[in-house]
N, C-alpha and C. Protein backbone atom coordinates (compact mmCIF):
# COMPACT_ATOMS: atom_id res chain seq x y z
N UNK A 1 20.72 -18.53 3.01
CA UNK A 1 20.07 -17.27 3.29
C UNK A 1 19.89 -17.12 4.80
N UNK A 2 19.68 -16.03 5.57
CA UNK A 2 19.79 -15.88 6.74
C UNK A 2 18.36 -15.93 7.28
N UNK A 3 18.37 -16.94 8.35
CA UNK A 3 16.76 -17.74 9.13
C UNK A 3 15.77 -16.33 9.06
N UNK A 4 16.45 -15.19 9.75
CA UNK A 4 15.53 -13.65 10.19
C UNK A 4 15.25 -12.99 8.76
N UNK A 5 15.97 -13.46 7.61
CA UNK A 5 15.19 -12.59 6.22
C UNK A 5 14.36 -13.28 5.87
N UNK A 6 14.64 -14.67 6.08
CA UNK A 6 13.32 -15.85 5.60
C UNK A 6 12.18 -15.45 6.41
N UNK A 7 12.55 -15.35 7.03
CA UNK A 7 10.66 -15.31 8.07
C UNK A 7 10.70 -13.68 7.66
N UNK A 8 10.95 -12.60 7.59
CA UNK A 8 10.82 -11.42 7.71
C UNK A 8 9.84 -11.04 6.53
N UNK A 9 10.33 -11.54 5.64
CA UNK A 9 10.07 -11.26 3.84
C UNK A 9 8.39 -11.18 3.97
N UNK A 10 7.72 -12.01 4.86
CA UNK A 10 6.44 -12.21 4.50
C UNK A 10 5.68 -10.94 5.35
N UNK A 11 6.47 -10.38 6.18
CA UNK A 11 5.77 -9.61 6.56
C UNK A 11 5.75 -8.32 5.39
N UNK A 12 6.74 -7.47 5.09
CA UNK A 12 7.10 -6.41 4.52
C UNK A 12 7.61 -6.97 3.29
N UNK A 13 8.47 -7.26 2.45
CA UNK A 13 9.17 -7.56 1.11
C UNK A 13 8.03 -8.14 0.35
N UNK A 14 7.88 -8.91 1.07
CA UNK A 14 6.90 -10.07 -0.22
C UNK A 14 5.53 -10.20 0.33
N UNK A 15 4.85 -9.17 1.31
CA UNK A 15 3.60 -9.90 1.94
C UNK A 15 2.95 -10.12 0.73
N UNK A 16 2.05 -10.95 0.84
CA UNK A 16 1.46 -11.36 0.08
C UNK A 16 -0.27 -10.61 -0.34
N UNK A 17 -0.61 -9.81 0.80
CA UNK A 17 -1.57 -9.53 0.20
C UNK A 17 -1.21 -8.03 -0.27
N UNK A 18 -0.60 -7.47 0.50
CA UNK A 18 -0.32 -6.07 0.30
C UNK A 18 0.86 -5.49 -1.01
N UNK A 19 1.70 -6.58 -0.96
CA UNK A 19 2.95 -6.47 -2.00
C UNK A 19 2.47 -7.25 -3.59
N UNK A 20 2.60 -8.75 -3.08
CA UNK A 20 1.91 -9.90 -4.19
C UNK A 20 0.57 -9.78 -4.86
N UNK A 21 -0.21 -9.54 -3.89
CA UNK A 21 -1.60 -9.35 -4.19
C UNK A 21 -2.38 -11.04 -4.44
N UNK A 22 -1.60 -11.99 -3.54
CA UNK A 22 -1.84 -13.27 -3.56
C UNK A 22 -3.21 -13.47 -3.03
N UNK A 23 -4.02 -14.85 -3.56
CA UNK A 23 -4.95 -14.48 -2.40
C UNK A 23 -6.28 -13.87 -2.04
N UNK A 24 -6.10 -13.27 -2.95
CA UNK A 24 -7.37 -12.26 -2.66
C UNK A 24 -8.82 -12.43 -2.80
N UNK A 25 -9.09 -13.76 -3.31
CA UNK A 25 -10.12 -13.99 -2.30
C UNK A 25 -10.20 -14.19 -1.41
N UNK A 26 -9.90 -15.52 0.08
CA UNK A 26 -10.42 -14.75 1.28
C UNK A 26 -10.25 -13.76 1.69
N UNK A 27 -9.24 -12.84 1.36
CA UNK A 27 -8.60 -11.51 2.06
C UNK A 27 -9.75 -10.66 1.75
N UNK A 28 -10.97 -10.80 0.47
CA UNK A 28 -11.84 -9.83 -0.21
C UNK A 28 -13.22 -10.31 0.78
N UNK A 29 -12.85 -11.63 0.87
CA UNK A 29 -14.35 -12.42 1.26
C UNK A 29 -14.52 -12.30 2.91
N UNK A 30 -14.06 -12.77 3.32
CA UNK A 30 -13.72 -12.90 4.86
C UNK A 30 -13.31 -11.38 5.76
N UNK A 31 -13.22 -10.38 5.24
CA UNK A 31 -12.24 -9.53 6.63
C UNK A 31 -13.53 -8.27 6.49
N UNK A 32 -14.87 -9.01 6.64
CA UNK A 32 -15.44 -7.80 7.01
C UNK A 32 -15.30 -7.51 9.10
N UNK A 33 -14.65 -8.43 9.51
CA UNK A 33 -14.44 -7.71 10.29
C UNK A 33 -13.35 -8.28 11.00
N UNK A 34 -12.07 -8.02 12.18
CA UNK A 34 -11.13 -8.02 12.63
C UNK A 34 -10.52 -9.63 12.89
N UNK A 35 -11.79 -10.13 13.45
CA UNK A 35 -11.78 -11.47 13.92
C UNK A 35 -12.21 -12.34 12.90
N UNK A 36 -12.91 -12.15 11.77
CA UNK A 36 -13.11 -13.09 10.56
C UNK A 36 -11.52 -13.23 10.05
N UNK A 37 -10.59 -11.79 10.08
CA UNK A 37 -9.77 -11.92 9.05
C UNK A 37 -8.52 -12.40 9.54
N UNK A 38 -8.83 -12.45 11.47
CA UNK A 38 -8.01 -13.11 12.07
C UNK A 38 -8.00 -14.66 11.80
N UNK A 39 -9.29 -15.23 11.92
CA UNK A 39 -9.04 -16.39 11.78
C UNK A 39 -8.89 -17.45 10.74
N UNK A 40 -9.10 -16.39 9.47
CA UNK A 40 -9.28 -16.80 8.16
C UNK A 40 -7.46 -16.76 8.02
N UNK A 41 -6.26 -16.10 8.72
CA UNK A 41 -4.92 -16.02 8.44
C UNK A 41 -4.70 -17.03 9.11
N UNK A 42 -5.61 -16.91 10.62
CA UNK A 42 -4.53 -18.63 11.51
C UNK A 42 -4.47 -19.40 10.70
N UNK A 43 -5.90 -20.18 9.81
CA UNK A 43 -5.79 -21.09 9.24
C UNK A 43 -4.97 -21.56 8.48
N UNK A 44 -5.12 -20.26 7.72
CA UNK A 44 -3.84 -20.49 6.54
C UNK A 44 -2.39 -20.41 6.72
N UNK A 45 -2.03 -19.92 7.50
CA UNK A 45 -0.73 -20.17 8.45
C UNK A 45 -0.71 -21.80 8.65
N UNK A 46 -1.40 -22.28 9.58
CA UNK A 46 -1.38 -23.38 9.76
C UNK A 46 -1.05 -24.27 8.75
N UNK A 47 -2.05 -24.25 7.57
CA UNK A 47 -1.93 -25.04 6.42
C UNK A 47 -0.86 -24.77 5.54
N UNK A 48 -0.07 -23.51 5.38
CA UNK A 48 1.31 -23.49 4.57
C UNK A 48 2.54 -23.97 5.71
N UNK A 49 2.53 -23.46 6.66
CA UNK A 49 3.50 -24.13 7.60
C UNK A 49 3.53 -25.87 7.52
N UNK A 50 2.44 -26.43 7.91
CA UNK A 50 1.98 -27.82 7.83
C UNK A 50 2.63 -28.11 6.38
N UNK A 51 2.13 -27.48 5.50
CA UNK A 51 2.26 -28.04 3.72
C UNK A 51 3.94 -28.46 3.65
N UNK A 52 4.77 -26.85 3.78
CA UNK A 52 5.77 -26.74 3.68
C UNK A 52 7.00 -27.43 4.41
N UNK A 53 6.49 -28.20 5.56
CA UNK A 53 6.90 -29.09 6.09
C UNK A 53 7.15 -30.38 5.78
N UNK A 54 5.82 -30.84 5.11
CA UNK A 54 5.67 -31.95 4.59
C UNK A 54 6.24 -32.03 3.34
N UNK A 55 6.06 -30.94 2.07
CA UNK A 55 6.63 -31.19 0.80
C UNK A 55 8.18 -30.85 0.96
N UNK A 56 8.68 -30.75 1.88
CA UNK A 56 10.27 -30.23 2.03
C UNK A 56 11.01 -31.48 2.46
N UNK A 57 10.05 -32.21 3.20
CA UNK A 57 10.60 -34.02 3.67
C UNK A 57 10.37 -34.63 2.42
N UNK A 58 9.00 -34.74 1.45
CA UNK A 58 8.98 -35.56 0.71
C UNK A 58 9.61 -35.14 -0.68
N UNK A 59 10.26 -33.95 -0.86
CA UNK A 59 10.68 -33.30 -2.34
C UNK A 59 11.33 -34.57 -2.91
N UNK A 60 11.98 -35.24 -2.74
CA UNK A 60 12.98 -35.88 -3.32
C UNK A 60 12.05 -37.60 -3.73
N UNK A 61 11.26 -37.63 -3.18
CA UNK A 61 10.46 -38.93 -3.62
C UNK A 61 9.56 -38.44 -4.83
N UNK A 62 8.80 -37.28 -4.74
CA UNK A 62 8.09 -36.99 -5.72
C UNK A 62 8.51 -36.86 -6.90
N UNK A 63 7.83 -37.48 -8.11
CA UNK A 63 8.54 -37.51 -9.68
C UNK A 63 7.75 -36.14 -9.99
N UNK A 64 8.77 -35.35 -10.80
CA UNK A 64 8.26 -33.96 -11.61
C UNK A 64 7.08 -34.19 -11.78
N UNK A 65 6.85 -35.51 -12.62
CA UNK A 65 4.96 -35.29 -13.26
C UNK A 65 4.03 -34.95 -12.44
N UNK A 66 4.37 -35.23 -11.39
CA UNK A 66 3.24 -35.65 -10.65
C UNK A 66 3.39 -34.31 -9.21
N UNK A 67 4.54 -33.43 -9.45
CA UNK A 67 4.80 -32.59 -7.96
C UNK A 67 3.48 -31.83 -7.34
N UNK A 68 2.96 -31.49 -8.58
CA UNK A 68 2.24 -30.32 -8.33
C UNK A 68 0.52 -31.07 -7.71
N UNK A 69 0.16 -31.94 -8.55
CA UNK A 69 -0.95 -32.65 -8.00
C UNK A 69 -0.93 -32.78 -6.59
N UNK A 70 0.89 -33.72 -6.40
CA UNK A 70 0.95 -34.29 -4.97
C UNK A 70 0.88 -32.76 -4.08
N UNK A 71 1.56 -31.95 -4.23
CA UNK A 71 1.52 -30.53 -3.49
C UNK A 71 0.26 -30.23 -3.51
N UNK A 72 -0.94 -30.44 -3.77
CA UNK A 72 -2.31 -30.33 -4.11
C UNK A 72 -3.08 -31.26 -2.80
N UNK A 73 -2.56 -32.18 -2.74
CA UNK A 73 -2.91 -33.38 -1.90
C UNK A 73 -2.19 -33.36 -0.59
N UNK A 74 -1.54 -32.61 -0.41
CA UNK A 74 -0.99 -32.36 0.45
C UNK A 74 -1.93 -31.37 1.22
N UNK A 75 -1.60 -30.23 0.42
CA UNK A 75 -2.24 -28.65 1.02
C UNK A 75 -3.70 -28.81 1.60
N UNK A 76 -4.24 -30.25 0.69
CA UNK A 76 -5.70 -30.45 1.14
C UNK A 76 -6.09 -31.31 2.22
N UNK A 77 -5.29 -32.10 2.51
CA UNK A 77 -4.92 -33.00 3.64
C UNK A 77 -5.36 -31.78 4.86
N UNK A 78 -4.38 -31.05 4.80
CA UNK A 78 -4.17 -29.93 6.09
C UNK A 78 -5.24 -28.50 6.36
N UNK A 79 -5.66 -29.14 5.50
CA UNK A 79 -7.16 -27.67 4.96
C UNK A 79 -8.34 -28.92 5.48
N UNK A 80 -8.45 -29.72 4.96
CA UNK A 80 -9.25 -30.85 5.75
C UNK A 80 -9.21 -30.75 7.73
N UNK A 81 -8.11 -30.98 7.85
CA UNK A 81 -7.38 -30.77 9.44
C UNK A 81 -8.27 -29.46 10.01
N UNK A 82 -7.66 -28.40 9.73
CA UNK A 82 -8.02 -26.88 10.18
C UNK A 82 -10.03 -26.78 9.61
N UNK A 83 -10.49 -27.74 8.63
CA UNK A 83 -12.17 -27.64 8.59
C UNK A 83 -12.82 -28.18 9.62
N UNK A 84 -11.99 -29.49 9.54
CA UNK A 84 -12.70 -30.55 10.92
C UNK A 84 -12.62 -29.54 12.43
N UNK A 85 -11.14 -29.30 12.28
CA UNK A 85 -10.81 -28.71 13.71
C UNK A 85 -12.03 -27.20 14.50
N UNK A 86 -12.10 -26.22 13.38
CA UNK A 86 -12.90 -25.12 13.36
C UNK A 86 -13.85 -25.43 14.01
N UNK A 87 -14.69 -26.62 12.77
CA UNK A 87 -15.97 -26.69 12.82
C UNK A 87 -16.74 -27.28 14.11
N UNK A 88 -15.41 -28.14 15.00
CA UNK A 88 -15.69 -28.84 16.28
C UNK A 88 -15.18 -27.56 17.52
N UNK A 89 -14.37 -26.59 16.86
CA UNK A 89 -14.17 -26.07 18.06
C UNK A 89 -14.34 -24.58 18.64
N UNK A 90 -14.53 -24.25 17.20
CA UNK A 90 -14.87 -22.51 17.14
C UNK A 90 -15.58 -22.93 15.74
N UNK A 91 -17.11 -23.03 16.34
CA UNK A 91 -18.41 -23.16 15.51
C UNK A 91 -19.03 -21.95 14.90
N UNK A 92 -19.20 -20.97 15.29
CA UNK A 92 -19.40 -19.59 15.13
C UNK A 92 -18.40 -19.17 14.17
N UNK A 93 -17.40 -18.92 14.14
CA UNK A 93 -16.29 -18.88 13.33
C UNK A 93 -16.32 -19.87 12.18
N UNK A 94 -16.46 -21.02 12.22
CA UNK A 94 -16.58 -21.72 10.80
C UNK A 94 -17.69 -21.69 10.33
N UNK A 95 -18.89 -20.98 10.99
CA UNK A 95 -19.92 -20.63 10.24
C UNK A 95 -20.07 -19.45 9.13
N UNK A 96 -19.33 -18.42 9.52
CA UNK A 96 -19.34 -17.58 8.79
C UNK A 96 -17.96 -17.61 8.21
N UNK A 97 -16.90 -18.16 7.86
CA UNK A 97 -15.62 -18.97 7.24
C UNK A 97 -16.07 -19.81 6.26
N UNK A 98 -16.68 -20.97 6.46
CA UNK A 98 -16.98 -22.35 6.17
C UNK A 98 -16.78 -22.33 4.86
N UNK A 99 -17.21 -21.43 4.18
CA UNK A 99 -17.45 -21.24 2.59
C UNK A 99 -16.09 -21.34 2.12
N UNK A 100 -15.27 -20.33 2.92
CA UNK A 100 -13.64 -20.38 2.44
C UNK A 100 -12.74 -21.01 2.70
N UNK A 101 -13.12 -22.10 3.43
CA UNK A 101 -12.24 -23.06 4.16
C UNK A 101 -11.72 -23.52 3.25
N UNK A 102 -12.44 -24.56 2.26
CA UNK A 102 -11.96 -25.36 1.36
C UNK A 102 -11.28 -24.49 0.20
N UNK A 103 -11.12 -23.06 -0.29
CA UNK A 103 -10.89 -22.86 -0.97
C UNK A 103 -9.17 -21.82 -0.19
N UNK A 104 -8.94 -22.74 0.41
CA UNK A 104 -7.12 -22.62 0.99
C UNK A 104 -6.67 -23.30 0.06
N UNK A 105 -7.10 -24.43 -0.12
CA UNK A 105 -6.40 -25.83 -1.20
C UNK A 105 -5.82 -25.06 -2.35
N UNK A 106 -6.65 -23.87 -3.19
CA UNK A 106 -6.09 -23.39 -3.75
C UNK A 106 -5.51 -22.37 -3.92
N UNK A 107 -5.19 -21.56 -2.70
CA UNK A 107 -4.63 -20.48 -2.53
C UNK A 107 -3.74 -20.42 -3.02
N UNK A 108 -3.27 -19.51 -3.90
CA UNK A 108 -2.02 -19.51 -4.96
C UNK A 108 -0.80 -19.02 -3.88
N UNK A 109 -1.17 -18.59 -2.95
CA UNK A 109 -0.03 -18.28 -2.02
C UNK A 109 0.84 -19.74 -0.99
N UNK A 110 -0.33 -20.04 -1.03
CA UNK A 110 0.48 -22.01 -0.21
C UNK A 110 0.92 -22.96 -1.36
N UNK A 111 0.28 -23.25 -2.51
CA UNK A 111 0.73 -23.81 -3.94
C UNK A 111 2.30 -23.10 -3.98
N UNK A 112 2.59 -21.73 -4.46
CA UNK A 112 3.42 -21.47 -4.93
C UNK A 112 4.41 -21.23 -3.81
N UNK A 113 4.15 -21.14 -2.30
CA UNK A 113 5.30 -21.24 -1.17
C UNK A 113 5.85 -22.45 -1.43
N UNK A 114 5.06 -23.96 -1.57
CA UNK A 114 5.33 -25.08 -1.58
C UNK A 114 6.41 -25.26 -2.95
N UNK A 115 5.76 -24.68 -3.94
CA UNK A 115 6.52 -24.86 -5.28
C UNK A 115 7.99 -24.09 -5.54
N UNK A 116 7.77 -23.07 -4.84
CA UNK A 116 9.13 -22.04 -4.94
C UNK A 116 9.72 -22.21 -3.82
N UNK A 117 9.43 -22.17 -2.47
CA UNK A 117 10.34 -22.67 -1.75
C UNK A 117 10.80 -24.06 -1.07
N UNK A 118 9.47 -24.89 -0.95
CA UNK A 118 9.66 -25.39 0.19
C UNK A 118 10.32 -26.50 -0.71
N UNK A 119 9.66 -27.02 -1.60
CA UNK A 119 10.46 -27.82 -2.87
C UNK A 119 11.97 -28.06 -2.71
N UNK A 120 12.32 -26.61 -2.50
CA UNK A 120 13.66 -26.43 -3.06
C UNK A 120 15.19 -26.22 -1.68
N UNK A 121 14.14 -26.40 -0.62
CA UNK A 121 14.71 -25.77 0.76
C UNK A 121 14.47 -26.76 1.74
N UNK A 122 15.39 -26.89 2.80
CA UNK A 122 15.35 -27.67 4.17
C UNK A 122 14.22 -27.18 4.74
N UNK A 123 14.00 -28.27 5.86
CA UNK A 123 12.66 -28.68 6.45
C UNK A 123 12.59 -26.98 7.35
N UNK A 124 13.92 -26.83 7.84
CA UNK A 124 13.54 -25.58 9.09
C UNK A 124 13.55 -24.23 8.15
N UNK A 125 14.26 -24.71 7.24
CA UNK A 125 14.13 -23.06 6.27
C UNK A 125 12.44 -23.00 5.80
N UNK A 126 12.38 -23.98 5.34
CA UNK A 126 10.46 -23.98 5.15
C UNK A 126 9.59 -23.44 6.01
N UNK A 127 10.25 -24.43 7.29
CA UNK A 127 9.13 -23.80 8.51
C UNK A 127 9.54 -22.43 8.56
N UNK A 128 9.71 -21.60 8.60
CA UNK A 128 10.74 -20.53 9.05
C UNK A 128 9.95 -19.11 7.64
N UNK A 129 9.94 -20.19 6.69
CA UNK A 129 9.08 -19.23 5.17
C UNK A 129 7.64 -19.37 5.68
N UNK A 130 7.11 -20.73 5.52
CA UNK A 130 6.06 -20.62 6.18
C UNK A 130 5.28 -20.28 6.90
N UNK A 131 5.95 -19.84 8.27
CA UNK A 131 5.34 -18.91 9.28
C UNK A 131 5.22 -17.56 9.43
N UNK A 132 6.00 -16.91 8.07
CA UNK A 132 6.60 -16.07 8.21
C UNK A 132 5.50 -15.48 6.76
N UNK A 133 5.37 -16.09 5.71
CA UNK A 133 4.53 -15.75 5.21
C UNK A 133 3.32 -15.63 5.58
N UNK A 134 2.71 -17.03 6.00
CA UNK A 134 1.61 -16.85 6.86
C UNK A 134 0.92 -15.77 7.82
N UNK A 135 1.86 -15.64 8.85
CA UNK A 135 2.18 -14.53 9.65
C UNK A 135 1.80 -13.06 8.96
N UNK A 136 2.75 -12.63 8.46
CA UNK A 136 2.29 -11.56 7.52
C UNK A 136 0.95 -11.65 6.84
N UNK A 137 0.43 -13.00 6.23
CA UNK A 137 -0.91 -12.96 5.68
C UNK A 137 -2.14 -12.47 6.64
N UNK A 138 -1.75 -13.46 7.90
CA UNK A 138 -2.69 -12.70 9.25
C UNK A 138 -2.96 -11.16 9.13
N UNK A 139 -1.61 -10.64 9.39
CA UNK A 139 -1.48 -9.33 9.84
C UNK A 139 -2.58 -8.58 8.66
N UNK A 140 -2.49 -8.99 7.45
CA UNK A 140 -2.96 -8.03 6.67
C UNK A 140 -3.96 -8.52 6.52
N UNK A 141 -4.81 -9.57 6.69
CA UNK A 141 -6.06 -10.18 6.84
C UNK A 141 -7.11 -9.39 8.06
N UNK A 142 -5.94 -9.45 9.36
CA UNK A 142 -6.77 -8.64 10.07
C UNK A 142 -6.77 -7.06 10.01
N UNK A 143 -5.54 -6.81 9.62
CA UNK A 143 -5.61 -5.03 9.60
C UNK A 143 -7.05 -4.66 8.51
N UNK A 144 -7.09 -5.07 7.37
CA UNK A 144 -8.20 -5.06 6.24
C UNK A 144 -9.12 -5.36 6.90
N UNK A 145 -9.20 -6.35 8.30
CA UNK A 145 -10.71 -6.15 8.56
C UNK A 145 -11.15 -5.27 9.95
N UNK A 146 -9.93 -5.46 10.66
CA UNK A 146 -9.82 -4.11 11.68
C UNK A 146 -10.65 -2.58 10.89
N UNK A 147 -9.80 -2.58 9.61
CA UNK A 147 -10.29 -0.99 8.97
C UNK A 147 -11.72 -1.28 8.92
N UNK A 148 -11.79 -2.07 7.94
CA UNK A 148 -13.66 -2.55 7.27
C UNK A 148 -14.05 -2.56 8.68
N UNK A 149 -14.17 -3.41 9.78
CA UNK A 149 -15.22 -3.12 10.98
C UNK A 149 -15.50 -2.01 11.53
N UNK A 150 -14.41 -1.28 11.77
CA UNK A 150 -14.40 0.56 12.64
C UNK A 150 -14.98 0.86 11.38
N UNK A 151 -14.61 1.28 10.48
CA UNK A 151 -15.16 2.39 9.37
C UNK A 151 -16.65 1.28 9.17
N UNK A 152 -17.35 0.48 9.30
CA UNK A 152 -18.54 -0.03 8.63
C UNK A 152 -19.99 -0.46 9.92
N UNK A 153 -19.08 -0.43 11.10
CA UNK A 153 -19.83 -0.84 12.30
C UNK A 153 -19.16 0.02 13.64
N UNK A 154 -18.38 0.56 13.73
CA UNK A 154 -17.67 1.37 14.78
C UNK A 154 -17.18 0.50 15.68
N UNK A 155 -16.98 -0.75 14.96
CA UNK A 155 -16.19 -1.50 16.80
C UNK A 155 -15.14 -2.19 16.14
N UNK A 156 -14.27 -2.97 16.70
CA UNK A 156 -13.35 -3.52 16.10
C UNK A 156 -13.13 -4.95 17.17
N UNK A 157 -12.97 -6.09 17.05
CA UNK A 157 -13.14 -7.12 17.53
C UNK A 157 -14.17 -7.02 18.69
N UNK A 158 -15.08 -6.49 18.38
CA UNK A 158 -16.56 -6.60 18.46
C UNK A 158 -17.13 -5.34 19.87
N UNK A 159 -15.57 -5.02 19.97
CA UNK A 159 -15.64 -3.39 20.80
C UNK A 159 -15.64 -2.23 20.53
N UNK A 160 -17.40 -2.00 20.81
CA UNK A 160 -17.72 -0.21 20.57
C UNK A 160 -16.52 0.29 20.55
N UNK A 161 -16.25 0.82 19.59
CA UNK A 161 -15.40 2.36 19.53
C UNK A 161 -15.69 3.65 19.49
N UNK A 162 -17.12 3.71 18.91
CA UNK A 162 -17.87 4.77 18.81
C UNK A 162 -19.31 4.46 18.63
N UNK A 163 -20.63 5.53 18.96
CA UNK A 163 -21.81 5.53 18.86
C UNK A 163 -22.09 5.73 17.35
N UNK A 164 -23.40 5.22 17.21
CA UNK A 164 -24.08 4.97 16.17
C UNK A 164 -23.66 4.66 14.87
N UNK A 165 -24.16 4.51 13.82
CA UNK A 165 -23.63 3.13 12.80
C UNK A 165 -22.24 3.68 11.73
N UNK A 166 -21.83 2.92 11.62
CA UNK A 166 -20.87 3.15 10.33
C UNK A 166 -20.84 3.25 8.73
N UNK A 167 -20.70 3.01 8.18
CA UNK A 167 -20.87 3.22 6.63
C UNK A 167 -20.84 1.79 6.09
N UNK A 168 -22.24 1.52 5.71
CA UNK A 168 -22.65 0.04 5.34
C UNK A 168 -21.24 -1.02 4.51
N UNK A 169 -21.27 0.50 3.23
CA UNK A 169 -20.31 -0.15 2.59
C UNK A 169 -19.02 -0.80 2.90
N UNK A 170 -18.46 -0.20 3.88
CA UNK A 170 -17.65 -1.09 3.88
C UNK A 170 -17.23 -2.29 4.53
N UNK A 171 -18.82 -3.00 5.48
CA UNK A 171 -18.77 -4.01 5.36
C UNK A 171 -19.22 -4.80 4.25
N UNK A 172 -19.74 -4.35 3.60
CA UNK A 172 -20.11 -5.26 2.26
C UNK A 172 -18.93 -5.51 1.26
N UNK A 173 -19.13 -5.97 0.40
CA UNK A 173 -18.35 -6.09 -0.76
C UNK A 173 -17.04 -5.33 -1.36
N UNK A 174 -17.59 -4.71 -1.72
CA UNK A 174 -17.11 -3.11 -2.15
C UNK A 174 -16.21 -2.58 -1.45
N UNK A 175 -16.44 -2.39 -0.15
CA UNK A 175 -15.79 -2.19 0.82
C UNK A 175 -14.19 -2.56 0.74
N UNK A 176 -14.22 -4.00 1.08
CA UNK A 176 -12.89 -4.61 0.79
C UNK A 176 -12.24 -4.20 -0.42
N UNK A 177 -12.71 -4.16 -1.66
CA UNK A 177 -11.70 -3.39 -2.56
C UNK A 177 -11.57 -1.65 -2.05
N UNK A 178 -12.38 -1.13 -1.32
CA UNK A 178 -12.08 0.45 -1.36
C UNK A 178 -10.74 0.30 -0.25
N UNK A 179 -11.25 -0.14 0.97
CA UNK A 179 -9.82 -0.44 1.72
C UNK A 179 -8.73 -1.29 1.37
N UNK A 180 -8.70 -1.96 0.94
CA UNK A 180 -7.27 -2.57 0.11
C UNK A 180 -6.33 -1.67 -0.75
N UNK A 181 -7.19 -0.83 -1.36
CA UNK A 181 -6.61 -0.10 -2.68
C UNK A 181 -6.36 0.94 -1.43
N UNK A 182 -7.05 1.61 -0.34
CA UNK A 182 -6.16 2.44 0.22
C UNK A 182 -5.29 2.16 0.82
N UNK A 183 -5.34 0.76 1.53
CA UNK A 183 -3.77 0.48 2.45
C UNK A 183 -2.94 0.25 1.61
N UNK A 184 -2.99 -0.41 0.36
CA UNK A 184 -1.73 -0.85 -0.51
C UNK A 184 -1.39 1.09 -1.45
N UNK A 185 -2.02 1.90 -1.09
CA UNK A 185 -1.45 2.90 -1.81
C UNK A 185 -0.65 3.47 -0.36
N UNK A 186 -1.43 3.79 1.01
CA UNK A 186 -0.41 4.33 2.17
C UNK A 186 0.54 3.43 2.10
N UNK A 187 0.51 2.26 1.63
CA UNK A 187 1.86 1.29 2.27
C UNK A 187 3.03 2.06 0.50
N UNK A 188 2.71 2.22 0.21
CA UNK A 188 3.32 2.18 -1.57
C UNK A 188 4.37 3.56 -1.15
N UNK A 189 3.14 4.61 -0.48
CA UNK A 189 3.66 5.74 -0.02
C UNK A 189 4.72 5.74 0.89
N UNK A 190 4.55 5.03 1.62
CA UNK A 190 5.59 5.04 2.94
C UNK A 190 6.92 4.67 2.43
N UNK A 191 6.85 3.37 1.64
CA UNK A 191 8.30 2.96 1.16
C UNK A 191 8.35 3.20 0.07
N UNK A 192 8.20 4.67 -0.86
CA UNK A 192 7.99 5.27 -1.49
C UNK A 192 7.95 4.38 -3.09
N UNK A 193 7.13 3.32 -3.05
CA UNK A 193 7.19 2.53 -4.43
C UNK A 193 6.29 3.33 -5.48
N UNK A 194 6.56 3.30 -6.54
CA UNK A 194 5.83 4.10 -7.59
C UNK A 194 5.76 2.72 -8.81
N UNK A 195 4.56 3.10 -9.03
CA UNK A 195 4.32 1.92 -10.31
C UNK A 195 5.09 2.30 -11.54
């Protein structure tokens, strides 16, 4: 397959939060605002790139019974890495993260990159899916919280955009499903997908 569709896919074809709908808890939990949902994607970038690296060297040692555990032990290895790392270096940030850190391990989007591709694919084609999914996960991690901050607080990585307050909801809860369901319907629109 060609290196530029592998990495591409995750942005547009297959993103994962906007297309797949992978994920969606931190993407629901985390992006009340630009920079939560930024750093809630580095991570996970990090940790499927990292994963997909590693289960693409070791595919061939691992016995079937056991792939999916070891892909488990893996993903958590590197989610361990990116908790320690946060928590020593951008403290503020893993304070209001912290909760979702550990729950990368099971992100059905790094499990099933590992299981569907990286399994099955060379070390640079992995890296190459990996970053590329990841990547795309960012983008839509932060756009969802870009929207939620302007529409809920008027600033967007923590710069006034406008005077006085925004509409509670959509930093709260709620919020994140009202903006999701509208970007995944403008995005549906644009490349005219119909259910």
């Amino acid at each position: 397959m060609n290196k530029s569709k592998i990495f591409k896919r995750g942005f547009f074809k297959e993103n994962a939060v906007f297309v797949m709908l992978l994920g969606l808890c931190p993407v629901l939990g985390t992006t009340s605002s630009a920079i939560n949902g930024f750093g809630m994607g580095v991570a996970t970038t990090f940790v499927l790139v990292m994963s997909n690296i590693v289960v693409s060297i070791v595919k061939r040692q691992v016995p079937d019974k056991v792939r999916i555990p070891a892909f488990i032990v893996i993903i958590a290895s590197f989610v361990t890495v990116v908790e320690l790392t946060m928590q020593a270096f951008v403290p503020d940030l893993y304070d209001v993260l912290g909760l979702f850190i550990p729950l990368i391990v099971v992100n059905c989007l790094i499990l099933g990159r590992a299981e569907a591709f990286a399994s099955k694919n060379n070390t640079i084609d992995s890296i190459l899916d990996g970053a590329g999914m990841g990547l795309g996960f960012t983008m839509a991690l932060t756009m969802l919280g870009a929207v939620r901050e302007i529409l809920g607080s008027g600033s967007i990585f923590d710069i006034n955009i406008y005077k006085g307050d925004g509409a509670l909801v959509f930093v709260l809860a709620p919020g994140a499903f009202i903006v999701l369901g509208y970007i995944i319907a403008v995005i549906n629109k644009l490349t005219k997908k119909t259910i």
